[in-house]
Protein backbone atom coordinates (compact mmCIF):
# COMPACT_ATOMS: atom_id res chain seq x y z
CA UNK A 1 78.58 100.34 91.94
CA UNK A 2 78.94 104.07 92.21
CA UNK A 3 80.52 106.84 90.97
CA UNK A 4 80.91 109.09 93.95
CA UNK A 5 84.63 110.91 94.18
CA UNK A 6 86.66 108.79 96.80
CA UNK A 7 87.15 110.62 100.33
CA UNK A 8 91.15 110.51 100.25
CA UNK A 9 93.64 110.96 97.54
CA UNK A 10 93.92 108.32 94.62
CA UNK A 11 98.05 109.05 94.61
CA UNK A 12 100.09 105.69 94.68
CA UNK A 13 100.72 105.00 98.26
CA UNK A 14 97.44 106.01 100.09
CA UNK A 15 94.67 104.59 101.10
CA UNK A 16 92.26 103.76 98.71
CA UNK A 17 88.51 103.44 98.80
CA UNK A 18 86.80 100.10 97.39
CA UNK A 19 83.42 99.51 96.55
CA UNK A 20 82.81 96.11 97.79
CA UNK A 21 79.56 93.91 96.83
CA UNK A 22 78.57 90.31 98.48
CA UNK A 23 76.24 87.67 97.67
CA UNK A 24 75.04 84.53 99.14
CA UNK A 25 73.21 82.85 101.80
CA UNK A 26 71.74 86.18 104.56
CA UNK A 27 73.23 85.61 107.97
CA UNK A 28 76.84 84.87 105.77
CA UNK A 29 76.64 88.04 104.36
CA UNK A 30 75.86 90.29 107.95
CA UNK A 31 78.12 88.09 109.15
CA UNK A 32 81.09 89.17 106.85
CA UNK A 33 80.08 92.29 106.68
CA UNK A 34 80.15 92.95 110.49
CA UNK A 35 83.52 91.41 110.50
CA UNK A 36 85.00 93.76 107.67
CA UNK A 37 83.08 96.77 109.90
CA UNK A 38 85.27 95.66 112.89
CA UNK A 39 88.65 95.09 111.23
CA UNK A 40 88.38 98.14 108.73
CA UNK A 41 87.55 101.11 107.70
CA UNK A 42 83.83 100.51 105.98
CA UNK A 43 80.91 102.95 105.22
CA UNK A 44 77.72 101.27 106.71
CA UNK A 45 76.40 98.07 104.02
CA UNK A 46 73.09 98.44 102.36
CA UNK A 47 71.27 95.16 101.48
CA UNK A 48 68.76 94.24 99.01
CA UNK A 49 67.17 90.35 98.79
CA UNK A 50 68.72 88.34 95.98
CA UNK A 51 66.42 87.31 92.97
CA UNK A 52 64.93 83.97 92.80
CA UNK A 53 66.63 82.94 96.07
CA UNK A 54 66.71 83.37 99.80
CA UNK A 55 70.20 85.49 99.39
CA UNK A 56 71.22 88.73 100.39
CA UNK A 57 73.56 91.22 98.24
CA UNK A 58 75.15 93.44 100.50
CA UNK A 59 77.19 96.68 98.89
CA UNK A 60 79.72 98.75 101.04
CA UNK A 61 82.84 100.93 101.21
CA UNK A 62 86.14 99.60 102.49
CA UNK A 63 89.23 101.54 102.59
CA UNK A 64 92.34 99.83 101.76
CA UNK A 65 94.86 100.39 103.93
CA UNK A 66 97.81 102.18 101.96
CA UNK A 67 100.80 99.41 100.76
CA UNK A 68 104.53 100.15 100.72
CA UNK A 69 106.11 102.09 97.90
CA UNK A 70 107.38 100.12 95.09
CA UNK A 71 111.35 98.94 95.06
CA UNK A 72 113.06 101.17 92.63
């Protein structure tokens, strides 16, 4: 969606930035999106009507939450 540099380090084992984009039926899309703003770490959503439909495409940041290292 974009190619701006992620905020924190891209090394195995940190939290990542992911450019997240929704589709489908409006007050389904605010209403994930205002649940993924609650529970994690999200950059505000921007949203932009859906051709040939009452839709809404919604587009956001959400950082991932760094996972345990592998097992060696």
């Amino acid at each position: 969606m974009n190619s701006r540099t992620p905020a924190v380090s891209s090394a195995f084992g940190s939290a990542q930035p992911v450019d997240v984009g929704l589709m489908g039926d409006d007050r389904a899309v605010r209403a994930v999106v205002a649940a993924l703003q609650q529970s994690a770490a999200c950059g505000p959503a921007t949203y932009k009507p859906m051709r040939d439909s009452n839709g809404t495409h919604a587009y956001l940041s959400v950082t991932v939450p760094a996972g345990p290292a592998p097992a060696t």
